[in-house]
Protein backbone atom coordinates (compact mmCIF):
# COMPACT_ATOMS: atom_id res chain seq x y z
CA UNK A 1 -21.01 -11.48 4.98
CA UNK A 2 -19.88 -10.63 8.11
CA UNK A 3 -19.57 -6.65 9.30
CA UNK A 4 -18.16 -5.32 12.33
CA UNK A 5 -16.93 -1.84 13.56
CA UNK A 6 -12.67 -1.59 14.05
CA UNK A 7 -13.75 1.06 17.09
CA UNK A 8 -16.27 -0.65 19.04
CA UNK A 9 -17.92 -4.12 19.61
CA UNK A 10 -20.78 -3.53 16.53
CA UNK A 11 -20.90 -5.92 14.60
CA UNK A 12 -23.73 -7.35 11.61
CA UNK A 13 -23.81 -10.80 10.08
CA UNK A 14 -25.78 -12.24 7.13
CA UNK A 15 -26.07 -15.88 8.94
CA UNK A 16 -28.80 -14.61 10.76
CA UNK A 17 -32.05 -13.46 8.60
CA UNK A 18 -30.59 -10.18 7.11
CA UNK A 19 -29.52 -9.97 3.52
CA UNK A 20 -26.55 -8.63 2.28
CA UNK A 21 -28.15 -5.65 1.28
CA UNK A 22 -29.38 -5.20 4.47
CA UNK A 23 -26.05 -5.88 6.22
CA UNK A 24 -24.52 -3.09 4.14
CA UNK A 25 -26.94 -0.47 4.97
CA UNK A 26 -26.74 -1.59 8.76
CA UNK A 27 -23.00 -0.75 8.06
CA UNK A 28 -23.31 2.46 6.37
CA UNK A 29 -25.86 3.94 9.17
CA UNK A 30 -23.40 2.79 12.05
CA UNK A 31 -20.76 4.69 10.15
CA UNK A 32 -22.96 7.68 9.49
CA UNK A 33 -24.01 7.88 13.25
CA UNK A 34 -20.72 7.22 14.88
CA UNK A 35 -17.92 8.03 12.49
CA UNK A 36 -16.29 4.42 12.94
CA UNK A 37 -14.64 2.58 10.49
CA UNK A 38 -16.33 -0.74 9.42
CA UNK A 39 -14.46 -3.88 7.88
CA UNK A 40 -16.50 -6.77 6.20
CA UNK A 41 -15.44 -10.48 6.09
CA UNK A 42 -16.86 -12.92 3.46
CA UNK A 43 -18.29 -15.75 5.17
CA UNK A 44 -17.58 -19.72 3.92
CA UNK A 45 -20.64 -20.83 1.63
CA UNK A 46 -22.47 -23.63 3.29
CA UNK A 47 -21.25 -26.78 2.90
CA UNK A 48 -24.10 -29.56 1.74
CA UNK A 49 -23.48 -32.87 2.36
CA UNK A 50 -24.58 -35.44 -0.07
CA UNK A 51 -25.74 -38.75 1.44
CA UNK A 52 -24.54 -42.02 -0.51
CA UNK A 53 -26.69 -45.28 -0.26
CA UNK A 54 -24.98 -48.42 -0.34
């Protein structure tokens, strides 16, 4: 999940170590303090790669 503010450059992502619980609390306070609205994005899953033997 990916979280930034449509006023300023804040912005939270859940690639890093925060969960997306965590992400949407980091959301809520930065709307709470500043009064700016805040869009989310859903990030692509991770792709996994299988490797074939010959």
């Amino acid at each position: 999940m990916y979280k930034y503010c449509l006023e300023c450059g804040w912005q939270v992502s859940t690639s890093g170590d925060l969960t997306e619980r965590e992400a949407s609390e980091a959301a809520i306070e930065h709307f709470v303090e500043t009064g700016h609205a805040v869009e989310s994005l859903r990030l692509p899953s991770p792709v996994v790669f299988e490797e074939t033997h010959s």
